[in-house]
PDB file of N, CA and C in Angstrom:
ATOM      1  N   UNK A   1     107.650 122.489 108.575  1.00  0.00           N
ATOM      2  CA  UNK A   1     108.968 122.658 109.133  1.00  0.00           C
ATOM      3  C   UNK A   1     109.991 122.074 108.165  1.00  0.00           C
ATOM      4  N   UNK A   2     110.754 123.100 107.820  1.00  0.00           N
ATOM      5  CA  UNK A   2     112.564 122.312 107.233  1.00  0.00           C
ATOM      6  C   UNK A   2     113.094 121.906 108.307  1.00  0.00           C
ATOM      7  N   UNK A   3     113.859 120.636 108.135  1.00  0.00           N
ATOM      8  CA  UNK A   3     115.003 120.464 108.643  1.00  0.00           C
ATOM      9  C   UNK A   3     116.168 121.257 108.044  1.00  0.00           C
ATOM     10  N   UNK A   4     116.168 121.282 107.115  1.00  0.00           N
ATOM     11  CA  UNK A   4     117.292 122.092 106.490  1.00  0.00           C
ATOM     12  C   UNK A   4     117.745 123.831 107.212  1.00  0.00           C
ATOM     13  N   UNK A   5     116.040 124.324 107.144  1.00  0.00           N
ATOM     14  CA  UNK A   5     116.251 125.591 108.221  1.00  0.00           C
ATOM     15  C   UNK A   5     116.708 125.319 109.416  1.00  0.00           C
ATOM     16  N   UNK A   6     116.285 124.780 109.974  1.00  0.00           N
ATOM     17  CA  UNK A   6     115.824 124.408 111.498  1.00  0.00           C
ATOM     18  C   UNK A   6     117.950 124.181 111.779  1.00  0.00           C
ATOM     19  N   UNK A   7     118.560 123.604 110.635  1.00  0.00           N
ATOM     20  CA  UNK A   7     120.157 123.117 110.451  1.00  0.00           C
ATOM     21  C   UNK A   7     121.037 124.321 110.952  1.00  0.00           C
ATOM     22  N   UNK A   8     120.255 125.405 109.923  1.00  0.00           N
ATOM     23  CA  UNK A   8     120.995 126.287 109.287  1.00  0.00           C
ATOM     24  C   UNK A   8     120.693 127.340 110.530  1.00  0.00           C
ATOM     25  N   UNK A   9     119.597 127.221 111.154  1.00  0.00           N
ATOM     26  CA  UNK A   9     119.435 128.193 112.377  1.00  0.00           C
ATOM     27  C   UNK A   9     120.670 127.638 113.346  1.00  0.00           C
ATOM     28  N   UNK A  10     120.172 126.500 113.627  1.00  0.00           N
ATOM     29  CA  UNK A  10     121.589 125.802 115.227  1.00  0.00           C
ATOM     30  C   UNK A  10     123.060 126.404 114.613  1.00  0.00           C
ATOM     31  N   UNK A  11     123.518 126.208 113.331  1.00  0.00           N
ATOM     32  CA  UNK A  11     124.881 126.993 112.828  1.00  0.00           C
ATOM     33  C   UNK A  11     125.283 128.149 112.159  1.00  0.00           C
ATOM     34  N   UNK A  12     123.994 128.938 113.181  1.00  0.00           N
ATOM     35  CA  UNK A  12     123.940 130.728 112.681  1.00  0.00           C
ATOM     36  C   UNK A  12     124.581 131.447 114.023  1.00  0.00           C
ATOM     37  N   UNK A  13     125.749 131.726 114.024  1.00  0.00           N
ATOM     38  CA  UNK A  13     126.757 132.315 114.898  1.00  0.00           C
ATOM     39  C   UNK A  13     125.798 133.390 115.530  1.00  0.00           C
ATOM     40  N   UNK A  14     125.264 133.964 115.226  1.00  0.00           N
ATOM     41  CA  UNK A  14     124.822 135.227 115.372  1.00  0.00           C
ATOM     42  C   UNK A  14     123.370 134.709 116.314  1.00  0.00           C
ATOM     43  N   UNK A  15     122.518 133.409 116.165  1.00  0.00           N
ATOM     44  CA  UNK A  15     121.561 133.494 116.566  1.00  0.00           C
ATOM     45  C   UNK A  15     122.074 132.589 118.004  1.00  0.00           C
ATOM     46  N   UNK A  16     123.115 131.549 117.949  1.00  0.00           N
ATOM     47  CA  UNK A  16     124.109 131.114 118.804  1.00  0.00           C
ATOM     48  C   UNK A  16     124.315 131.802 119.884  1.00  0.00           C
ATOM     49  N   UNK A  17     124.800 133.045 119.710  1.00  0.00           N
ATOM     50  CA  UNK A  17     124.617 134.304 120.419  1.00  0.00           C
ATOM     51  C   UNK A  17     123.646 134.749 121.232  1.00  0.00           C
ATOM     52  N   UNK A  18     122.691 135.309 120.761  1.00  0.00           N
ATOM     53  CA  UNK A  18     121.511 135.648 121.471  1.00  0.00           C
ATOM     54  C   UNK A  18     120.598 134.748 122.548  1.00  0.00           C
ATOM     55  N   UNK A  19     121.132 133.023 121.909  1.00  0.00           N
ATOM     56  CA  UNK A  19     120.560 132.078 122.817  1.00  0.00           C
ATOM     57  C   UNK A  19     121.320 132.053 123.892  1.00  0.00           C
ATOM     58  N   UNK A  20     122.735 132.080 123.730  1.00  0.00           N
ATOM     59  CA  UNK A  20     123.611 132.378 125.455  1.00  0.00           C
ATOM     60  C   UNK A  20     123.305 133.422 126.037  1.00  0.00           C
ATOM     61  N   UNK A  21     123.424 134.224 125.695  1.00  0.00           N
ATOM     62  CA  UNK A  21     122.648 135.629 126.021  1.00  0.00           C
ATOM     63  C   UNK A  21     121.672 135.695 127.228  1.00  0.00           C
ATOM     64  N   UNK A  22     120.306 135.298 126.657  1.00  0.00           N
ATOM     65  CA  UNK A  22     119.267 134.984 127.057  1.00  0.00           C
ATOM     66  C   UNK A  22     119.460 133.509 128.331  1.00  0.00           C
ATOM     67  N   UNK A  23     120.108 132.642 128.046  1.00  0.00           N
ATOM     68  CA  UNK A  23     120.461 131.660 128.643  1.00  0.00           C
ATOM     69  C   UNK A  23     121.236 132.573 130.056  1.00  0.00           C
ATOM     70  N   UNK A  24     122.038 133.020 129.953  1.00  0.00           N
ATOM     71  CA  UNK A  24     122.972 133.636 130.611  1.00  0.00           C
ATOM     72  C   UNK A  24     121.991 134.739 131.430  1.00  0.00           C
ATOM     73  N   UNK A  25     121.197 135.526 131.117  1.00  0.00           N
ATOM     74  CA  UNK A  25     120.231 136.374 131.754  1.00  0.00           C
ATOM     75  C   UNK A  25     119.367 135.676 132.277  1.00  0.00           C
ATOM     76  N   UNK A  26     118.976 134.166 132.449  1.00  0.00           N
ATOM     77  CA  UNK A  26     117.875 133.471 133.208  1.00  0.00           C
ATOM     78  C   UNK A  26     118.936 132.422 133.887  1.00  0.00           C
ATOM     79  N   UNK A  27     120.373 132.981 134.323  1.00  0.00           N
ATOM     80  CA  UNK A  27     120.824 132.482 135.485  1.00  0.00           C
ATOM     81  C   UNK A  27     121.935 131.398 135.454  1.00  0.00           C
ATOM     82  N   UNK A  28     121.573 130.649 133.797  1.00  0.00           N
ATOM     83  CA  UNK A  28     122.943 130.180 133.436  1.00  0.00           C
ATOM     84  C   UNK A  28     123.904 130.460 132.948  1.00  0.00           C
ATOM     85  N   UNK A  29     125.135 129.666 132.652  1.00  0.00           N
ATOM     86  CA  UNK A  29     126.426 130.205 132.265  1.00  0.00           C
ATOM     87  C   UNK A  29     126.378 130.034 130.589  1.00  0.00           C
ATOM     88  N   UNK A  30     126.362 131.271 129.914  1.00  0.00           N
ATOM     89  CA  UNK A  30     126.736 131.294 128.603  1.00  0.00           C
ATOM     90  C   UNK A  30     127.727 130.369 128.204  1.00  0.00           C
ATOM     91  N   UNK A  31     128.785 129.907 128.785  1.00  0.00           N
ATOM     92  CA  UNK A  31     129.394 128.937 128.173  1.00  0.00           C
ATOM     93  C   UNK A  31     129.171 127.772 128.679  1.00  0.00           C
ATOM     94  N   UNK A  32     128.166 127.413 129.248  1.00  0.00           N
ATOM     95  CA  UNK A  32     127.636 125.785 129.539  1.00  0.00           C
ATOM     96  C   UNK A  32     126.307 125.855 128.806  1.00  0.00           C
ATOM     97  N   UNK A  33     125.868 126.443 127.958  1.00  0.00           N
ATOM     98  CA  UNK A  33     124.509 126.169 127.088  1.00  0.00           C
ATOM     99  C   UNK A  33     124.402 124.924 126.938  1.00  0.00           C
ATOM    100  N   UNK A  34     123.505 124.401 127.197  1.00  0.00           N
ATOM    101  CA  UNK A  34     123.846 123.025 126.955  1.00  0.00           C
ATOM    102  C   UNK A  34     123.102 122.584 124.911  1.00  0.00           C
ATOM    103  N   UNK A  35     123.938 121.646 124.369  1.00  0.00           N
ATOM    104  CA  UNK A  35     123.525 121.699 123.060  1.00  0.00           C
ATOM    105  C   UNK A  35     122.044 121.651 122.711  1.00  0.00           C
ATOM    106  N   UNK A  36     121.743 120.893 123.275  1.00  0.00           N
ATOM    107  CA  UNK A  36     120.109 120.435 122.816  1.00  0.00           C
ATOM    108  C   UNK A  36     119.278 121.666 122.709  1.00  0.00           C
ATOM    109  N   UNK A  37     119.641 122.449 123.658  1.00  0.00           N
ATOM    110  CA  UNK A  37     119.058 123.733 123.573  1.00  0.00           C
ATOM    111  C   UNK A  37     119.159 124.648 122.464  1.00  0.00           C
ATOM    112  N   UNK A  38     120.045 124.704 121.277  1.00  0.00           N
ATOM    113  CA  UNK A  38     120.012 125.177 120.471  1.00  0.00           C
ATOM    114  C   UNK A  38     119.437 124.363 119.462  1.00  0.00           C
ATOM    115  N   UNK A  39     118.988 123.420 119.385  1.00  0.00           N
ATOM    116  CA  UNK A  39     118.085 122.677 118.571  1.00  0.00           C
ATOM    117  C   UNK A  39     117.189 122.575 118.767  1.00  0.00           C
ATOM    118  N   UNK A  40     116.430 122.670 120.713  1.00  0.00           N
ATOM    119  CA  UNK A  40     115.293 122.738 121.079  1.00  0.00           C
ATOM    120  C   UNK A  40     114.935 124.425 120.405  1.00  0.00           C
ATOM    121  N   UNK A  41     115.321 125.323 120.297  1.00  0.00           N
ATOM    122  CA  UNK A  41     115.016 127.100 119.846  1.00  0.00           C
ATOM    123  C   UNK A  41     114.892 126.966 118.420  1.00  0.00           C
ATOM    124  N   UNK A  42     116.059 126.453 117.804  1.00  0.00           N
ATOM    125  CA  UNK A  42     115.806 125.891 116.127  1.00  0.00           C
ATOM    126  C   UNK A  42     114.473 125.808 115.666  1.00  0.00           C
ATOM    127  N   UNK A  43     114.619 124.474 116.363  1.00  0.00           N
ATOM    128  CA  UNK A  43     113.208 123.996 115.951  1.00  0.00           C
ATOM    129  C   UNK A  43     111.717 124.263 116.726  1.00  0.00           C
ATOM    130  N   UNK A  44     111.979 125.015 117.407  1.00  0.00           N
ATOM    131  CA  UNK A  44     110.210 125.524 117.629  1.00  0.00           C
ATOM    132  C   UNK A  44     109.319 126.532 116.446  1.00  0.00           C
ATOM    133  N   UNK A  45     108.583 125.711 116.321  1.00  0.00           N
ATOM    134  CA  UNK A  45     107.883 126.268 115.548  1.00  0.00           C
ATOM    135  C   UNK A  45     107.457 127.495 114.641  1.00  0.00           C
ATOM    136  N   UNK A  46     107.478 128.247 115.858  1.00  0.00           N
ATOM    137  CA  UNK A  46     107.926 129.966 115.606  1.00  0.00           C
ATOM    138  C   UNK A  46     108.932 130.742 114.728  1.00  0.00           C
ATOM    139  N   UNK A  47     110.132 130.309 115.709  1.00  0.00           N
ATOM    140  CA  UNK A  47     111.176 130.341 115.280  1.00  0.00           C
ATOM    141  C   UNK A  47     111.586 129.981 113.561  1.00  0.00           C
ATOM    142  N   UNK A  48     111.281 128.586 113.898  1.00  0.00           N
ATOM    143  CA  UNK A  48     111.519 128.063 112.347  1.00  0.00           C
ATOM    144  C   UNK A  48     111.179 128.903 111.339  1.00  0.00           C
ATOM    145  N   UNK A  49     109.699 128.932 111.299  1.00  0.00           N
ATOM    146  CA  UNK A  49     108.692 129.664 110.370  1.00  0.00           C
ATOM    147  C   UNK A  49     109.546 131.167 110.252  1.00  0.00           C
ATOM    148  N   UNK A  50     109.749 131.648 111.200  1.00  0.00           N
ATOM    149  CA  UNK A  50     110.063 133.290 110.815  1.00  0.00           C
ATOM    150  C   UNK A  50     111.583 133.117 110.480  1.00  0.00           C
ATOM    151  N   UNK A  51     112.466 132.046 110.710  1.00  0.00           N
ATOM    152  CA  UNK A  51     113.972 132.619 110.075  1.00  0.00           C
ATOM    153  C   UNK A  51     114.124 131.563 108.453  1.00  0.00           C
ATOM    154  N   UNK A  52     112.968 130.809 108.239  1.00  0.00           N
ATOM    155  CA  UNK A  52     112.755 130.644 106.837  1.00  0.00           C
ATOM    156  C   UNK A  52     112.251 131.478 105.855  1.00  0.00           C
ATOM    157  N   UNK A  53     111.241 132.123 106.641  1.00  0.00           N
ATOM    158  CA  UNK A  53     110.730 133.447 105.827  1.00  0.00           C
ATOM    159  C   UNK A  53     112.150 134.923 105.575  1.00  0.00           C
ATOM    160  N   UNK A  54     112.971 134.554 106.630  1.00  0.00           N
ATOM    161  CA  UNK A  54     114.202 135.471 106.321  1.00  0.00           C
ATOM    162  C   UNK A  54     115.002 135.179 105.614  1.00  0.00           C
ATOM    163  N   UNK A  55     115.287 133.605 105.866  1.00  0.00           N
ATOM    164  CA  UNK A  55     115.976 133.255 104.350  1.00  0.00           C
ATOM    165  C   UNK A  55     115.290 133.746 103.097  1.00  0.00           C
ATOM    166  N   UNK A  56     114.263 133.522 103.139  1.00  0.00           N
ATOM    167  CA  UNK A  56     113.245 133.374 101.742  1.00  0.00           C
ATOM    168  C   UNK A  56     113.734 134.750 100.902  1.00  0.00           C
ATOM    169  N   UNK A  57     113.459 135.950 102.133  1.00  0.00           N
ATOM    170  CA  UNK A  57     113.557 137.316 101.825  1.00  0.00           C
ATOM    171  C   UNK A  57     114.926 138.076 101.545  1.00  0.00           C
ATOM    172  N   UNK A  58     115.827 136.616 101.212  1.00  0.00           N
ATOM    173  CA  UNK A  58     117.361 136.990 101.464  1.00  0.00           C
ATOM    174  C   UNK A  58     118.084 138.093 102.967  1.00  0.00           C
ATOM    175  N   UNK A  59     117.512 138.079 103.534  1.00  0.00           N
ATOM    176  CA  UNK A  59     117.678 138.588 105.140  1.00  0.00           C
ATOM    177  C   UNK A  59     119.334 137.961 104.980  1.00  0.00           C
ATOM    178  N   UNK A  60     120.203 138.550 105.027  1.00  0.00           N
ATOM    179  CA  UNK A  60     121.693 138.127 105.554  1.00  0.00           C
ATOM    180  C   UNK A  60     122.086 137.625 106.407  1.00  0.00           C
ATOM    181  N   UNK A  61     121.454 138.412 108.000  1.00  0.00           N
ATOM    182  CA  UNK A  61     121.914 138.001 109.200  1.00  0.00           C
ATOM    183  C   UNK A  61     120.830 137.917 109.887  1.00  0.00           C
ATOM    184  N   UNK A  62     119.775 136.320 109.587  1.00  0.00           N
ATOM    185  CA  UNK A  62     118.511 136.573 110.118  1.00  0.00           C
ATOM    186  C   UNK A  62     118.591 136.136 112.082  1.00  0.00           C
ATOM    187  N   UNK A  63     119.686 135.267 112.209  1.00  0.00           N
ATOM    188  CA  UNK A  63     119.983 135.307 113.630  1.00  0.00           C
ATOM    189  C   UNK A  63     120.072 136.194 114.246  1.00  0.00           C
ATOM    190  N   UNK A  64     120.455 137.390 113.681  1.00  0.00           N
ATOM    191  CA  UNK A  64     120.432 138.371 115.035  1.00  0.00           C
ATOM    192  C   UNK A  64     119.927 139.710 114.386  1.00  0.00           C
ATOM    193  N   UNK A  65     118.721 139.544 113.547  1.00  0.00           N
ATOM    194  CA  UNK A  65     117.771 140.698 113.568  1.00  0.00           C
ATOM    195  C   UNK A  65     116.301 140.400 114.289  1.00  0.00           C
ATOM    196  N   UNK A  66     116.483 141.339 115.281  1.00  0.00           N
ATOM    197  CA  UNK A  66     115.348 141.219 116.370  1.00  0.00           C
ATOM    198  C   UNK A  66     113.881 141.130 116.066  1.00  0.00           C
ATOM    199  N   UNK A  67     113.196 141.380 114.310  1.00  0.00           N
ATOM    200  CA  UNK A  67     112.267 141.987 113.666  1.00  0.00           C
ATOM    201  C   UNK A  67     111.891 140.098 112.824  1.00  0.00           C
ATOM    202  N   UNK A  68     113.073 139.386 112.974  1.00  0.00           N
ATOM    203  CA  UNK A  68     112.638 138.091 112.388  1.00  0.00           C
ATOM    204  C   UNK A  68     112.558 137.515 113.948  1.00  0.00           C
ATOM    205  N   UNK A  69     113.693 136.982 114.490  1.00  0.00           N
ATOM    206  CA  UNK A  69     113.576 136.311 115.726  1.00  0.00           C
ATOM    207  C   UNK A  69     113.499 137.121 116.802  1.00  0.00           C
ATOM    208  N   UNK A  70     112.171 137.648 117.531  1.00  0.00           N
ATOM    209  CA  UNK A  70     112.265 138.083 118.995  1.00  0.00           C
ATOM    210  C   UNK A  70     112.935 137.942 120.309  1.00  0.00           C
ATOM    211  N   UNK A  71     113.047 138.633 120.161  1.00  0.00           N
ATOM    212  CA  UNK A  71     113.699 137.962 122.011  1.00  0.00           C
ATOM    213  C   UNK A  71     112.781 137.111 122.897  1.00  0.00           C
ATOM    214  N   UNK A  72     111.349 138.124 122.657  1.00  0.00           N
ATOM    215  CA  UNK A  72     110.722 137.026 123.257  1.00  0.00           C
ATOM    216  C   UNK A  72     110.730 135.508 123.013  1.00  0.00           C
ATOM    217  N   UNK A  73     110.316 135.254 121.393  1.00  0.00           N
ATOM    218  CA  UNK A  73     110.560 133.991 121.173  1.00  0.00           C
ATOM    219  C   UNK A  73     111.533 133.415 121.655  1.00  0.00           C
ATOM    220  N   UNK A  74     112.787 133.891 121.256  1.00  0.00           N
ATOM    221  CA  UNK A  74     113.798 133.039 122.150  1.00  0.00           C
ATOM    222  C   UNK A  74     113.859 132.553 123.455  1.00  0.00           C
ATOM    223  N   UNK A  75     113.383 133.648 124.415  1.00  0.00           N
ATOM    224  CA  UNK A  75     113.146 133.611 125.819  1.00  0.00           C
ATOM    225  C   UNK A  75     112.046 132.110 126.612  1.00  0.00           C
ATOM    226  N   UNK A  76     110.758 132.705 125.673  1.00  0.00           N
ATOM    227  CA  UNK A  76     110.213 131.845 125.788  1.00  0.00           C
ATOM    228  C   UNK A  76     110.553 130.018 125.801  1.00  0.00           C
ATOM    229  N   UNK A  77     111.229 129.837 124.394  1.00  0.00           N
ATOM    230  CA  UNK A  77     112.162 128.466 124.238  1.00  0.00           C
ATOM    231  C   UNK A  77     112.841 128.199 125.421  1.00  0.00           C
ATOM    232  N   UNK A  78     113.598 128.996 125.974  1.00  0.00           N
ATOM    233  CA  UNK A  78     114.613 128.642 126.770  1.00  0.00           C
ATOM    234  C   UNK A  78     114.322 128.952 128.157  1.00  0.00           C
ATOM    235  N   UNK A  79     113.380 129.585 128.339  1.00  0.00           N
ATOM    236  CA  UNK A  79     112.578 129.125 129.893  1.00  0.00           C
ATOM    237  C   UNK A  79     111.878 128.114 129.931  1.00  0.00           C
ATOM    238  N   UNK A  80     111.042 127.284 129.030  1.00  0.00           N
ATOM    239  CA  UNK A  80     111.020 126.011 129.054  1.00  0.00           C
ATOM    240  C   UNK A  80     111.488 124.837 129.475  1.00  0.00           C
ATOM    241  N   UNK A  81     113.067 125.449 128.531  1.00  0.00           N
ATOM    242  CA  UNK A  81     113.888 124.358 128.690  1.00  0.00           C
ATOM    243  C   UNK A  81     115.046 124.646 129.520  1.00  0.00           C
ATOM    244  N   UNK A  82     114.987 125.358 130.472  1.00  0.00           N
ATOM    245  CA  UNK A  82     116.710 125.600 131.493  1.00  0.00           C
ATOM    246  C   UNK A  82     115.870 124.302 131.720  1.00  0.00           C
ATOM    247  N   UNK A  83     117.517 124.046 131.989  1.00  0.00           N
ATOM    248  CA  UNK A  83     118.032 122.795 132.914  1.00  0.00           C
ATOM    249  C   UNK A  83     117.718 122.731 134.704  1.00  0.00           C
ATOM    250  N   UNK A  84     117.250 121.666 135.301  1.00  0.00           N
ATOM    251  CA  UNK A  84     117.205 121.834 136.886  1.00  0.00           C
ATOM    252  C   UNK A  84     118.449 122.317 137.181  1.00  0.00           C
ATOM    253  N   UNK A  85     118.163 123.265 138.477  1.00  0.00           N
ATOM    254  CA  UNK A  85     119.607 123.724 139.232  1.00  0.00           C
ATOM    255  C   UNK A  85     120.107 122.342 139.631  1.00  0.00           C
TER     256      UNK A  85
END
């Protein structure tokens, strides 16, 4: 694992996105994401590994190509971690 990726994922507008998204489709409010949660998705494992390999591959906008980061993956992260009602 980079930290450096793992950085550069939490301040990728585009992957920012898809986590409210998803957040927002399992019942919370896209604009109360709470932060940790984009560092808890960062850094899972998965994640990491495949949007370093997009850097690697010069990928431009690896946050929001569905073929590096899944939805599932994302989904998965963040049903984990919603917050109690």
């Amino acid at each position: 694992m980079s930290y450096s990726t793992v950085a550069t994922c939490v301040d990728d507008y585009e992957m920012q996105n898809r986590v409210k998204a998803c957040f927002a489709e399992q019942g919370g409010s896209p604009t109360a994401v709470p932060p940790d949660l984009f560092w808890t998705v960062a850094g899972a494992d998965d994640i990491e590994a495949a949007y370093a390999s997009a850097i690697a591959a010069d990928n431009p906008h690896p946050g929001s190509d569905p073929a590096v980061v899944t939805d599932q993956m994302i989904l998965s992260v963040v049903q984990a971690n919603m917050p109690a009602p």
